[in-house]
Protein backbone atom coordinates (compact mmCIF):
# COMPACT_ATOMS: atom_id res chain seq x y z
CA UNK A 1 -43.16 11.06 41.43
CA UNK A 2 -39.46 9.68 41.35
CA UNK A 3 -38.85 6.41 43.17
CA UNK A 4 -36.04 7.10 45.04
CA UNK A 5 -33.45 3.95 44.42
CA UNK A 6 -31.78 2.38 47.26
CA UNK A 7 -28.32 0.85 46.58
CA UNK A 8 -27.94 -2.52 46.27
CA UNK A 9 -24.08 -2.89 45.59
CA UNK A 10 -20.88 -0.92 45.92
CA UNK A 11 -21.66 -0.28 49.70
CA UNK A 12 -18.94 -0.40 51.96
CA UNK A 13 -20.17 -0.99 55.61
CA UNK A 14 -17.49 0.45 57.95
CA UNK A 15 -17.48 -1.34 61.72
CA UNK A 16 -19.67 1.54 63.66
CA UNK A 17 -21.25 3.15 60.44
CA UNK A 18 -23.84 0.69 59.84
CA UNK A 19 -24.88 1.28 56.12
CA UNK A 20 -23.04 4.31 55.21
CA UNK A 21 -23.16 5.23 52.10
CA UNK A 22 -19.41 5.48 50.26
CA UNK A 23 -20.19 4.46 47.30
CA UNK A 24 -23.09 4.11 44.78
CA UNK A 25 -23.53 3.69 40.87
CA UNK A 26 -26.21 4.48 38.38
CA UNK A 27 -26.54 5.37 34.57
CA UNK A 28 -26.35 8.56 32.63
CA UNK A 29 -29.89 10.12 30.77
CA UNK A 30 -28.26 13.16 29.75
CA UNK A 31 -30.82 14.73 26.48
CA UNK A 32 -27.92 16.64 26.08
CA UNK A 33 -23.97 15.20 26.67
CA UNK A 34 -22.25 17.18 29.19
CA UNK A 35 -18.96 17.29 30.63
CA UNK A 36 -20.35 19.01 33.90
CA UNK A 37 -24.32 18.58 33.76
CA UNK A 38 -24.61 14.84 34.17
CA UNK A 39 -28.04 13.61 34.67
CA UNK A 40 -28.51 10.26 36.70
CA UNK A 41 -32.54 9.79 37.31
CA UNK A 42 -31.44 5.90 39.53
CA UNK A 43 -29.75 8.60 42.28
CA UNK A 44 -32.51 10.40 42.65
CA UNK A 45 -34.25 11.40 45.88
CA UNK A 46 -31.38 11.91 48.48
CA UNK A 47 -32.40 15.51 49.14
CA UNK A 48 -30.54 19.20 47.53
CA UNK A 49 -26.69 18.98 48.26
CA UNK A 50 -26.52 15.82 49.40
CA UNK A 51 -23.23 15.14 47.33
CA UNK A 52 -22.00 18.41 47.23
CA UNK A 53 -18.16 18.55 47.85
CA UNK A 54 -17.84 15.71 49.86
CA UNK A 55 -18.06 13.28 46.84
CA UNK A 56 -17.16 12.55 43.36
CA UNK A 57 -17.78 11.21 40.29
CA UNK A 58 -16.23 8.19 38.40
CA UNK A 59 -16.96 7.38 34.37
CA UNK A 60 -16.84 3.33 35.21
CA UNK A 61 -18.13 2.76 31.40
CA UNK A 62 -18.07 4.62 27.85
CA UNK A 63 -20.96 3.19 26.71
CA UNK A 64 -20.53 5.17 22.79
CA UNK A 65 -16.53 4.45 23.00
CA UNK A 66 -15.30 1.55 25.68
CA UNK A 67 -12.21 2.68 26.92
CA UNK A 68 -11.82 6.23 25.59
CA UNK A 69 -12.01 9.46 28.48
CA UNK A 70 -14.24 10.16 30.00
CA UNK A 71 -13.74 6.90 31.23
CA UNK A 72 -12.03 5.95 34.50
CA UNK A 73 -11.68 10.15 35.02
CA UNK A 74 -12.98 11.26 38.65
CA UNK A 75 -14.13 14.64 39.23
CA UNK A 76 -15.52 16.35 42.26
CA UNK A 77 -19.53 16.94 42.81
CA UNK A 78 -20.23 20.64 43.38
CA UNK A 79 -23.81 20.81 43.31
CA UNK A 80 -26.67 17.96 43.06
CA UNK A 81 -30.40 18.33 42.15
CA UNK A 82 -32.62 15.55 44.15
CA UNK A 83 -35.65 15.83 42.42
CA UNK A 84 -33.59 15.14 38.95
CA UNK A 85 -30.82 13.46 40.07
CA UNK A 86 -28.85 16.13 38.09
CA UNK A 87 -25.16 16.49 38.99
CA UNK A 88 -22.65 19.48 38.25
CA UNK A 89 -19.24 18.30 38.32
CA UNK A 90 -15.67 19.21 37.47
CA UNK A 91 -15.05 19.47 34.08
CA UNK A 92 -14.77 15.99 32.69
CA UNK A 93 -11.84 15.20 29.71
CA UNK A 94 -14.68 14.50 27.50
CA UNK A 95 -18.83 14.94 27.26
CA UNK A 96 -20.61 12.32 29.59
CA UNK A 97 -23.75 10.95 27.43
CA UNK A 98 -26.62 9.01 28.10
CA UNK A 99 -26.08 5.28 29.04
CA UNK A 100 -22.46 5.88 30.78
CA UNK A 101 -22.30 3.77 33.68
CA UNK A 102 -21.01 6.48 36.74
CA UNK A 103 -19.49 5.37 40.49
CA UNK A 104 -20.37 8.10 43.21
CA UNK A 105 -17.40 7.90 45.84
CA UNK A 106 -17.27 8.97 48.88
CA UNK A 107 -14.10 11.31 49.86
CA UNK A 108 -12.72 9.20 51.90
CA UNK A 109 -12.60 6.82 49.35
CA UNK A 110 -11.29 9.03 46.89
CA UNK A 111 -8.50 10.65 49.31
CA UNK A 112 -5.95 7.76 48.90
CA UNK A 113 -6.10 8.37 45.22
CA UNK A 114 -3.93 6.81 42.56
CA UNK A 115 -0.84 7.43 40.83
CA UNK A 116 -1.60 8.64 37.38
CA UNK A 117 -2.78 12.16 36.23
CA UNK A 118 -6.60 11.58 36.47
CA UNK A 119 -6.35 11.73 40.24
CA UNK A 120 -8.95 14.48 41.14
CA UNK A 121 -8.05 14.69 44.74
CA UNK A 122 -5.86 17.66 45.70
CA UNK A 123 -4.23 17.95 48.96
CA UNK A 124 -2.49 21.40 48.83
CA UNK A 125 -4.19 22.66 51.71
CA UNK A 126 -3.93 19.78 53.83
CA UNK A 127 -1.72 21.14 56.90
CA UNK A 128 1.10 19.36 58.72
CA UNK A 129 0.12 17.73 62.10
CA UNK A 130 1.72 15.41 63.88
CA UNK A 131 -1.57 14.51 65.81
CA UNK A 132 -3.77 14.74 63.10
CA UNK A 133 -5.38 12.73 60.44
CA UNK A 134 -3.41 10.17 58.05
CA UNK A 135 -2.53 12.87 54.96
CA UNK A 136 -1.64 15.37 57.65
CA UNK A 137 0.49 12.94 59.28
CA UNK A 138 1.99 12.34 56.28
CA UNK A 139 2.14 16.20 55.56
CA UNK A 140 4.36 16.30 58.48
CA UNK A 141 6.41 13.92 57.67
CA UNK A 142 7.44 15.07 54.42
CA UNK A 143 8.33 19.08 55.68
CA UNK A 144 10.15 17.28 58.43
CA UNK A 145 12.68 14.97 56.32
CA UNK A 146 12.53 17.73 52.70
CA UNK A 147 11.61 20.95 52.46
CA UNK A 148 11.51 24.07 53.94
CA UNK A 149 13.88 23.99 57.25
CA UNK A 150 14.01 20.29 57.35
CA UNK A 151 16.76 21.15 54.27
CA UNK A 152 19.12 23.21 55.87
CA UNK A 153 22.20 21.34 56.94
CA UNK A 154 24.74 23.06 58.94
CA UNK A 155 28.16 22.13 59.68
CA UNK A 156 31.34 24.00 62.01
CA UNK A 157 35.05 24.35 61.64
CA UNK A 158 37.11 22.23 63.82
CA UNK A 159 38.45 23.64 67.49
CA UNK A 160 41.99 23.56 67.06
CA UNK A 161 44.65 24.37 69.47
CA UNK A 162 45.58 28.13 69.28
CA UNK A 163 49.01 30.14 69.84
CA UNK A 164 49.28 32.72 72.44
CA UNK A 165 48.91 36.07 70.01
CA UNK A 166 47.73 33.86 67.12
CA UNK A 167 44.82 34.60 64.97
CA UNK A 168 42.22 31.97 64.94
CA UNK A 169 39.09 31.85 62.25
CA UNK A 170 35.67 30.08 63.34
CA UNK A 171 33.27 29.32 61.13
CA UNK A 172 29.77 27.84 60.50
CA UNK A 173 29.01 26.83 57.57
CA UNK A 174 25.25 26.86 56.25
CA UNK A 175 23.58 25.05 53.46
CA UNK A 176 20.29 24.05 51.30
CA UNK A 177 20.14 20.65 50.01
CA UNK A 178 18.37 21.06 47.46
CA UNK A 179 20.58 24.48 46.28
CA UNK A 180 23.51 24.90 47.73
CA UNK A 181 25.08 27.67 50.26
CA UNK A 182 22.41 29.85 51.93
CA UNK A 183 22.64 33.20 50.82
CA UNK A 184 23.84 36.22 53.02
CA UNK A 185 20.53 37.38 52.99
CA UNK A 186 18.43 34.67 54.18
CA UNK A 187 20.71 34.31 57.03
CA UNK A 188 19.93 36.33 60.23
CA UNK A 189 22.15 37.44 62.53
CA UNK A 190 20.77 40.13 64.53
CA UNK A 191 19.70 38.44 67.59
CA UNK A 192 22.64 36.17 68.00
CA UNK A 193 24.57 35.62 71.01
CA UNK A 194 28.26 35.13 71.08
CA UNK A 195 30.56 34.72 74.29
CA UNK A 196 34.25 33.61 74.77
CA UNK A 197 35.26 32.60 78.01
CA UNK A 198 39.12 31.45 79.57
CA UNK A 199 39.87 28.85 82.25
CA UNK A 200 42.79 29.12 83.36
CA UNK A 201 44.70 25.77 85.95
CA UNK A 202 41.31 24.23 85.49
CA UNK A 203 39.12 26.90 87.34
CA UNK A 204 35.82 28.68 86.54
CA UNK A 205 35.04 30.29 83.45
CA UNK A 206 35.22 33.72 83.08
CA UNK A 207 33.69 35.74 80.16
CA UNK A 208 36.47 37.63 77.56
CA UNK A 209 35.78 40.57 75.53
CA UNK A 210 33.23 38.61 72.75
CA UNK A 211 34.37 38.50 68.99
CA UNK A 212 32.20 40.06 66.69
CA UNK A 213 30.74 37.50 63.83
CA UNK A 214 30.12 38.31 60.22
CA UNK A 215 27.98 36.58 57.87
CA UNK A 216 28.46 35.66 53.77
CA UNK A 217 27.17 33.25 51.02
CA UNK A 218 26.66 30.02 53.18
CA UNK A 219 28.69 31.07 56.51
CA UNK A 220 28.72 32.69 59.72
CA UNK A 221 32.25 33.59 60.84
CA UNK A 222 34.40 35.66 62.66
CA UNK A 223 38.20 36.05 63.53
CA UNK A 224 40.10 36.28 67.11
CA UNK A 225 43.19 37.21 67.97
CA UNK A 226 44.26 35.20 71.38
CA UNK A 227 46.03 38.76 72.49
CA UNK A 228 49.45 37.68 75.17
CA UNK A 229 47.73 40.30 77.59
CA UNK A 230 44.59 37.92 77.97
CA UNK A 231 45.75 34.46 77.21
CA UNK A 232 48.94 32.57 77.96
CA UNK A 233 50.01 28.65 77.67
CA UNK A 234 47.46 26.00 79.34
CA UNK A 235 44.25 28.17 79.05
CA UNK A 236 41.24 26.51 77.69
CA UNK A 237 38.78 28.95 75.51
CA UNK A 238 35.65 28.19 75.09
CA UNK A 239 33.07 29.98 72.11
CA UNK A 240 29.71 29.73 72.25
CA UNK A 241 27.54 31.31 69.18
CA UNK A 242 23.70 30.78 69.67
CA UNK A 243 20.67 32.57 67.41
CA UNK A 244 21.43 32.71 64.07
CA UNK A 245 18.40 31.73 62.29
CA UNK A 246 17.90 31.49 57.94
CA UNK A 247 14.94 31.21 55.82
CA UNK A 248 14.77 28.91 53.36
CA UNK A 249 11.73 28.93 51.30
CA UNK A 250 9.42 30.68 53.39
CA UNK A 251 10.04 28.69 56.56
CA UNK A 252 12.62 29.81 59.27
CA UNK A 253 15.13 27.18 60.08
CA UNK A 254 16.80 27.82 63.67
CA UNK A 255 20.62 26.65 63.49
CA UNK A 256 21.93 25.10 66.51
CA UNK A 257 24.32 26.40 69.21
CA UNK A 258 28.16 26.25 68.20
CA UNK A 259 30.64 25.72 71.14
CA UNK A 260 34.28 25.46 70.05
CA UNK A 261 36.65 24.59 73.04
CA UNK A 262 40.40 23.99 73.26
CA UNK A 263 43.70 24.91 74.88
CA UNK A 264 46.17 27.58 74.01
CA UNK A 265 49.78 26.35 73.33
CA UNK A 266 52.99 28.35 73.35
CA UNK A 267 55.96 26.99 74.07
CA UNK A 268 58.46 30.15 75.44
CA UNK A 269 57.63 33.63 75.76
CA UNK A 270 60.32 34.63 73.52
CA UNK A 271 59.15 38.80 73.76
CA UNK A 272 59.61 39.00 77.23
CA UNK A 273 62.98 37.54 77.04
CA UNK A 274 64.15 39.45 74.17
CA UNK A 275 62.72 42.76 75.76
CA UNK A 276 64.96 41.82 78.82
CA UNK A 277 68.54 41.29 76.59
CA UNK A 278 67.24 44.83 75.07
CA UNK A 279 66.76 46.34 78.11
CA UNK A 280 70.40 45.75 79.31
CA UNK A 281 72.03 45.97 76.27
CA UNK A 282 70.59 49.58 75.02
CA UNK A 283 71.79 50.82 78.37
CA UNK A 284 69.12 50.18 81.51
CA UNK A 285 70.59 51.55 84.57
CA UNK A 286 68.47 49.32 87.24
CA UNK A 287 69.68 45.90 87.15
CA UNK A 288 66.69 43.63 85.70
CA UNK A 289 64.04 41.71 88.43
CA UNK A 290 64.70 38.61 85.59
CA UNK A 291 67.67 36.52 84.97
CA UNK A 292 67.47 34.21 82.09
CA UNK A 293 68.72 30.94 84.11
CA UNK A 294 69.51 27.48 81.16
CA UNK A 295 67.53 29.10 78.24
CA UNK A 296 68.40 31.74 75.84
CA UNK A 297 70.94 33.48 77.62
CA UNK A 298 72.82 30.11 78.83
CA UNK A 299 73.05 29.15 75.46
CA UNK A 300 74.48 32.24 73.96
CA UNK A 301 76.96 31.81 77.64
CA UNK A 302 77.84 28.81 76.03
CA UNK A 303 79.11 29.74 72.75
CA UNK A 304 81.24 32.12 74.56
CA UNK A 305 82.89 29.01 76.70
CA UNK A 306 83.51 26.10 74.04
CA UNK A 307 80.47 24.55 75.37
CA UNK A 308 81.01 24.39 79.03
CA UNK A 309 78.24 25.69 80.78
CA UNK A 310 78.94 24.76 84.07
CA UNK A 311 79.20 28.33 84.89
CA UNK A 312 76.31 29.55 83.41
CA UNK A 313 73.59 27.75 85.92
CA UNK A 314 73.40 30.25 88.10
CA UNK A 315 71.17 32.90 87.74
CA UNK A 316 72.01 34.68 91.10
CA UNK A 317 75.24 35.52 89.78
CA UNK A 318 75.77 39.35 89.73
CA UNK A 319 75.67 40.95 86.42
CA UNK A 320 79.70 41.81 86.43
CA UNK A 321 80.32 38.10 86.98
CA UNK A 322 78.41 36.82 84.39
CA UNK A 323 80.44 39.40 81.87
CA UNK A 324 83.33 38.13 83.50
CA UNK A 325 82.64 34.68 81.91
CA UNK A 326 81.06 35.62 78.90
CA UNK A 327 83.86 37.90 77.78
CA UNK A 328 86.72 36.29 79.63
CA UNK A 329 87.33 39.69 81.17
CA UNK A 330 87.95 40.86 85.64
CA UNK A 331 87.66 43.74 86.89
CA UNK A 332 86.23 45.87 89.70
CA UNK A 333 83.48 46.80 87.95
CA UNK A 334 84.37 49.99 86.32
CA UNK A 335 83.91 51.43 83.01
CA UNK A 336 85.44 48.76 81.21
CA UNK A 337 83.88 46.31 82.58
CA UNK A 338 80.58 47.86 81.73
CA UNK A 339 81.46 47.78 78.35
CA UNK A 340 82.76 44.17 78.11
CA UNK A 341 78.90 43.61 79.74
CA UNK A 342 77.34 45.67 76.90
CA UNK A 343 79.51 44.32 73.99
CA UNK A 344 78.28 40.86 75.30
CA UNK A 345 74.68 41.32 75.03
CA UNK A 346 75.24 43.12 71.44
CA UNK A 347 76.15 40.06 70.28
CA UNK A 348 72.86 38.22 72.35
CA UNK A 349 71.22 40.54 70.39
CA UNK A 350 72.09 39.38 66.75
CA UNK A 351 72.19 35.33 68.06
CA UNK A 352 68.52 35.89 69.71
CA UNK A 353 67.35 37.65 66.31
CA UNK A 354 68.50 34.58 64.44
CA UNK A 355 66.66 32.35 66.68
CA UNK A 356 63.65 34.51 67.18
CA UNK A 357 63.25 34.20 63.04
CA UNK A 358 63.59 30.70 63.40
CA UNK A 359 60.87 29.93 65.87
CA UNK A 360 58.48 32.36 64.36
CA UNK A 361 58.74 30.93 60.90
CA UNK A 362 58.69 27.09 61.89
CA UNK A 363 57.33 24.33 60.58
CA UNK A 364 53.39 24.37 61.62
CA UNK A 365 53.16 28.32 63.32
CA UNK A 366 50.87 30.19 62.20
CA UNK A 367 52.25 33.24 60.53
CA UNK A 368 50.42 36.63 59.11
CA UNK A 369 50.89 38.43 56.19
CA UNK A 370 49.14 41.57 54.95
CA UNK A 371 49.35 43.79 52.01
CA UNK A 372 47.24 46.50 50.54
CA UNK A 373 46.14 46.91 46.81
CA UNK A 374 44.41 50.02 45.28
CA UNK A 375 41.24 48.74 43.45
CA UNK A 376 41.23 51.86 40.91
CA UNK A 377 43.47 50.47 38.76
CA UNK A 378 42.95 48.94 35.07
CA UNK A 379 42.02 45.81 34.58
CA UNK A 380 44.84 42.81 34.94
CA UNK A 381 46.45 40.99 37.44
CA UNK A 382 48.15 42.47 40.36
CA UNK A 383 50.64 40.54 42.82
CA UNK A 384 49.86 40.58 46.44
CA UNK A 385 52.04 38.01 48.17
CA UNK A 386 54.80 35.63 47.11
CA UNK A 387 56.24 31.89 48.98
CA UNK A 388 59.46 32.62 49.68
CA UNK A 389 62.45 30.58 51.08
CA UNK A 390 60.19 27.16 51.75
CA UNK A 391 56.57 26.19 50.91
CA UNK A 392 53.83 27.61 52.61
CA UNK A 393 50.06 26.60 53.34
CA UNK A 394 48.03 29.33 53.11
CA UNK A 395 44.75 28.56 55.43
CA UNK A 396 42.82 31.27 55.64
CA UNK A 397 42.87 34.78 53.42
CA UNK A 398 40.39 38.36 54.13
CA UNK A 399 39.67 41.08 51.70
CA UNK A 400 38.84 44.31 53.75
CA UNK A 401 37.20 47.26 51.78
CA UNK A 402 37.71 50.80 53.16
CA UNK A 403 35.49 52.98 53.62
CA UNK A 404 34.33 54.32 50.29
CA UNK A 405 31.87 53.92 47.38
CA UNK A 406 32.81 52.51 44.64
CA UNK A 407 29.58 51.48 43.01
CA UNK A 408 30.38 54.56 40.03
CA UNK A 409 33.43 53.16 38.70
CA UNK A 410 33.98 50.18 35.75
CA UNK A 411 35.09 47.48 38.20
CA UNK A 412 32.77 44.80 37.61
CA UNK A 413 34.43 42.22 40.02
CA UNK A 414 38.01 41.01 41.44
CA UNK A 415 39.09 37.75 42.28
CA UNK A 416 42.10 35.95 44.22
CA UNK A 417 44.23 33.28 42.88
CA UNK A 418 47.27 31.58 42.70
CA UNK A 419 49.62 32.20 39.32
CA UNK A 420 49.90 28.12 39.35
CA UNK A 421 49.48 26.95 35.71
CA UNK A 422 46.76 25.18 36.88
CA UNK A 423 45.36 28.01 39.35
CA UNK A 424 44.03 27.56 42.73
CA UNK A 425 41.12 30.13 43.24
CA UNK A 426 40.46 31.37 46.74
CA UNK A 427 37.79 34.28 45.66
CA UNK A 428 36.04 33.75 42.10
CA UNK A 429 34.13 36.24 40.09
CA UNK A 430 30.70 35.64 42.30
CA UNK A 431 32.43 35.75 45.63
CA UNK A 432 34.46 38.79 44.46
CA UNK A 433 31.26 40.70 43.01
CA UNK A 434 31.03 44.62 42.88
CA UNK A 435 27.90 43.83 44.64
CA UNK A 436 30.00 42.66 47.27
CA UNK A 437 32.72 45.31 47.30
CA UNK A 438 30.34 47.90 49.49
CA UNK A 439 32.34 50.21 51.72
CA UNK A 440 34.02 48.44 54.83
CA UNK A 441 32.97 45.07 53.64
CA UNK A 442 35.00 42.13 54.04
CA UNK A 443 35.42 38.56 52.05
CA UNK A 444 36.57 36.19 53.95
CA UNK A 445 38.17 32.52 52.46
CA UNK A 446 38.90 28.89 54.91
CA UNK A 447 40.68 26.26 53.34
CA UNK A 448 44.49 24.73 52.31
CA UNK A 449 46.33 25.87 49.52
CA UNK A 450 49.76 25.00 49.02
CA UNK A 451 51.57 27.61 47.62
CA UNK A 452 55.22 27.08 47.01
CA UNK A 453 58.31 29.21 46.27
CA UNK A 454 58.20 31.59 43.69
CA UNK A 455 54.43 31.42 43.10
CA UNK A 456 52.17 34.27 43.74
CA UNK A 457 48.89 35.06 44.79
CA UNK A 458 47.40 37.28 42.03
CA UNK A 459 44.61 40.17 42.80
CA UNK A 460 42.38 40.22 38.93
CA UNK A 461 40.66 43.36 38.72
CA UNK A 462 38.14 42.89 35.76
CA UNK A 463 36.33 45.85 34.07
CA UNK A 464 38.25 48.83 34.78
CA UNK A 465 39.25 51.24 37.66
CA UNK A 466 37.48 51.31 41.03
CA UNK A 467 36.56 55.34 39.88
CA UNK A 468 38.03 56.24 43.12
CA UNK A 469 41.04 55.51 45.58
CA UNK A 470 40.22 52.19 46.89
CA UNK A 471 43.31 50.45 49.06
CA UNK A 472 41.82 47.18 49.95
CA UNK A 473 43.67 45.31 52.58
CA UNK A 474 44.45 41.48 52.46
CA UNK A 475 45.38 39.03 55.17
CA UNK A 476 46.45 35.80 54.78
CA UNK A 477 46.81 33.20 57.01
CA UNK A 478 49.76 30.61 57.04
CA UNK A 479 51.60 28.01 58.08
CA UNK A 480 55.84 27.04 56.68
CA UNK A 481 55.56 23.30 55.87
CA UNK A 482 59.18 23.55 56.33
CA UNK A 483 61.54 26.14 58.89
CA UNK A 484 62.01 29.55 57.09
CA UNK A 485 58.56 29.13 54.70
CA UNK A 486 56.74 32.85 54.39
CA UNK A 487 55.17 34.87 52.55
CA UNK A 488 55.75 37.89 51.57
């Protein structure tokens, strides 16, 4: 019969488990060394499966070879053998032979582990819990601040003060940490929510026909024009995008609600004036509900007087008397007279053109220019726009396929770029992909670029033809750093 021996060291009495066993220690008999079979006749006795899975062994001593494996390895009990005291382990570096001096640990002993490679203890299907015990804690912890959604980082483009009719690009911009801009598709935008809404002299808000977003490498976007019919100067818009969810890994990271909120700006309604000079001038027959009274129209009154316009603040005055001091002429009002009042507002006409241009190409308005450029051409560079008259900073630029197929042709990508010695790129040869050239698809770039007189931005088709008609249409946005800067 085998005397069962009790443990007289290496026992760690926990407050309120009173003689626990955690650890114990005996000495190999193996008749035949074994890296799995290890028998150990002093831990004998403590019934079939005591050990199994919830401890391991530890080689304390080589007793052939101090200091060479299997010493100091741990490996994990899977089956134990009372009557024997025979232990299968885990694979051991190296055969354990009679006379090694072994540790039996407890799990809990073993779960802190240490920090080299013989660390048997794997925690790969420990789960993340707040509430839970200290590696799932710690689980937690670690998906929260790396990994899976706790990488995503997400930033927004500023709310700027808009134009009445200007064109205004909002964006959010989405990236991984640990690899850079989310791709288009990880991101999910099919149960988003989008809603602009106008408040106008401070009141409520009231919803406006919602833009419609887009998504690309690392971004969410979408353009809106603030249309003169809907909008005019001291509205506040507000845009609220909510929903748009990526995967990153194989977790789902939720990106937060965007708001972008500021007031629209304008300065004069130049059209309506201009339509009203037209009106006369081409020959209206009903005298106009407007008169221009110290704006436009005084001004050009002014020219006509040497710079007197003390009879030019007075916007009840008739028409005829008005043309009698713009063009110095009397009259009853007949035939002549109506000409005098024409011939006057001919030459409003060319004055308000001049000063239309002016405004419309200032310093800081936003200005639009589009061109179109057939993609089934050969390979080279192709010229799409050109600063003219004063430097320009271009701000934002979209590439709009039509819709066809191109996928049979040689075109292997395009890209968009300045002709600066030193270029500045605004689509490279991964943004500009065939793979992104499907039918109706659209690139869209954010950013400054200064692009200055004479220099070009260049369309590179690389490859070979599109295969098929392909008229692409580009859009840039842009704003004259000084008076009279386009381009065109």
């Amino acid at each position: 019969m085998t005397k069962e021996r009790k443990p007289n060291n290496f026992i760690i009495d926990f407050i309120g488990l009173t003689s626990s066993k955690f650890t114990v220690q005996g000495v190999c008999a193996n008749v035949t060394a074994s890296t799995i079979a290890i028998i150990i006749p002093d831990l004998a006795g403590y019934g079939d499966d005591f050990f199994n899975n919830h401890y391991y062994m530890q080689v304390l001593k080589n007793a052939d070879s101090a200091g060479n494996a299997p010493e100091h390895q741990v490996k994990k009990i899977t089956d134990y053998v009372s009557a024997t005291g025979t232990f299968t382990t885990d694979a051991f570096g190296a055969t354990v032979a009679t006379g090694d001096e072994v540790l039996i640990l407890h799990e809990s002993v073993v779960a802190i582990g240490r920090d080299d490679s013989d660390n048997a203890f794997s925690s790969t299907n420990v789960g993340a819990n707040r509430d839970g015990s200290l590696l799932e804690r710690t689980e937690y912890i670690i998906n929260m601040i790396t990994g899976g959604a706790g990488d995503l980082r997400v930033s927004q483009s500023a709310a700027a003060t808009v134009e009445e009719s200007g064109l205004q690009q909002f964006t959010v911009s989405l990236m991984d940490i640990d690899s850079g801009a989310i791709p288009s598709a990880n991101i999910d935008i099919t149960a988003i929510t989008q809603t602009i809404e106008r408040s106008r002299s401070g009141g409520a808000w009231s919803a406006m026909t919602a833009p419609v977003f887009a998504k690309a490498d690392g971004q969410v976007y979408c353009s809106y024009e603030f249309l003169a019919a809907e909008w005019q100067t001291g509205d506040m818009y507000r845009l609220t995008l909510t929903g748009v969810e990526c995967t990153i890994g194989t977790a789902t990271a939720y990106v937060p609600a965007m708001i972008w909120s500021n007031t629209v700006v304008e300065t004069e309604d130049i059209k309506t004036d201009v339509e009203y000079l037209y009106a006369v001038a081409d020959g209206g027959t009903t005298s106009p509900t407007k008169v221009l009274d110290n704006s436009i129209l005084s001004i050009l009154m002014t020219k006509d007087s040497g710079g007197d316009t003390s009879d030019f603040d007075n916007s009840t005055d008739s028409l005829e008397a008005q043309s009698d001091k713009l063009g110095g002429f009397s009259g009853d009002g007949g035939a002549a007279q109506d000409d005098s009042v024409k011939a006057s507002l001919d030459l409003a006409h060319t004055d308000l053109d001049a000063i239309i241009t002016k405004l419309a190409t200032g310093a800081g308005v936003v200005q639009i220019a589009t061109t179109t450029e057939d993609l089934n051409q050969a390979a080279g560079n192709y010229d799409l726009l050109t600063g003219t008259t004063q430097p320009v900073m271009l701000e934002t630029l979209s590439f709009k396929m039509p819709a066809v197929d191109i996928s049979g042709g040689s075109l292997t990508y395009i890209t968009i770029q300045t002709d600066d010695v030193t270029p500045q790129v605004v689509f490279n040869s991964t943004d500009g992909a065939l793979a992104n050239l499907t039918s109706e698809a659209e690139i869209s770039w954010t950013g400054v670029i200064r692009v200055n007189v004479g220099t070009k931005l260049q369309l590179t088709i690389a490859g070979g033809a599109a295969g098929t008609a392909c008229s692409a249409t580009v859009t840039a946005g842009y704003k004259a750093t000084v008076a009279g800067g386009t381009l065109a």
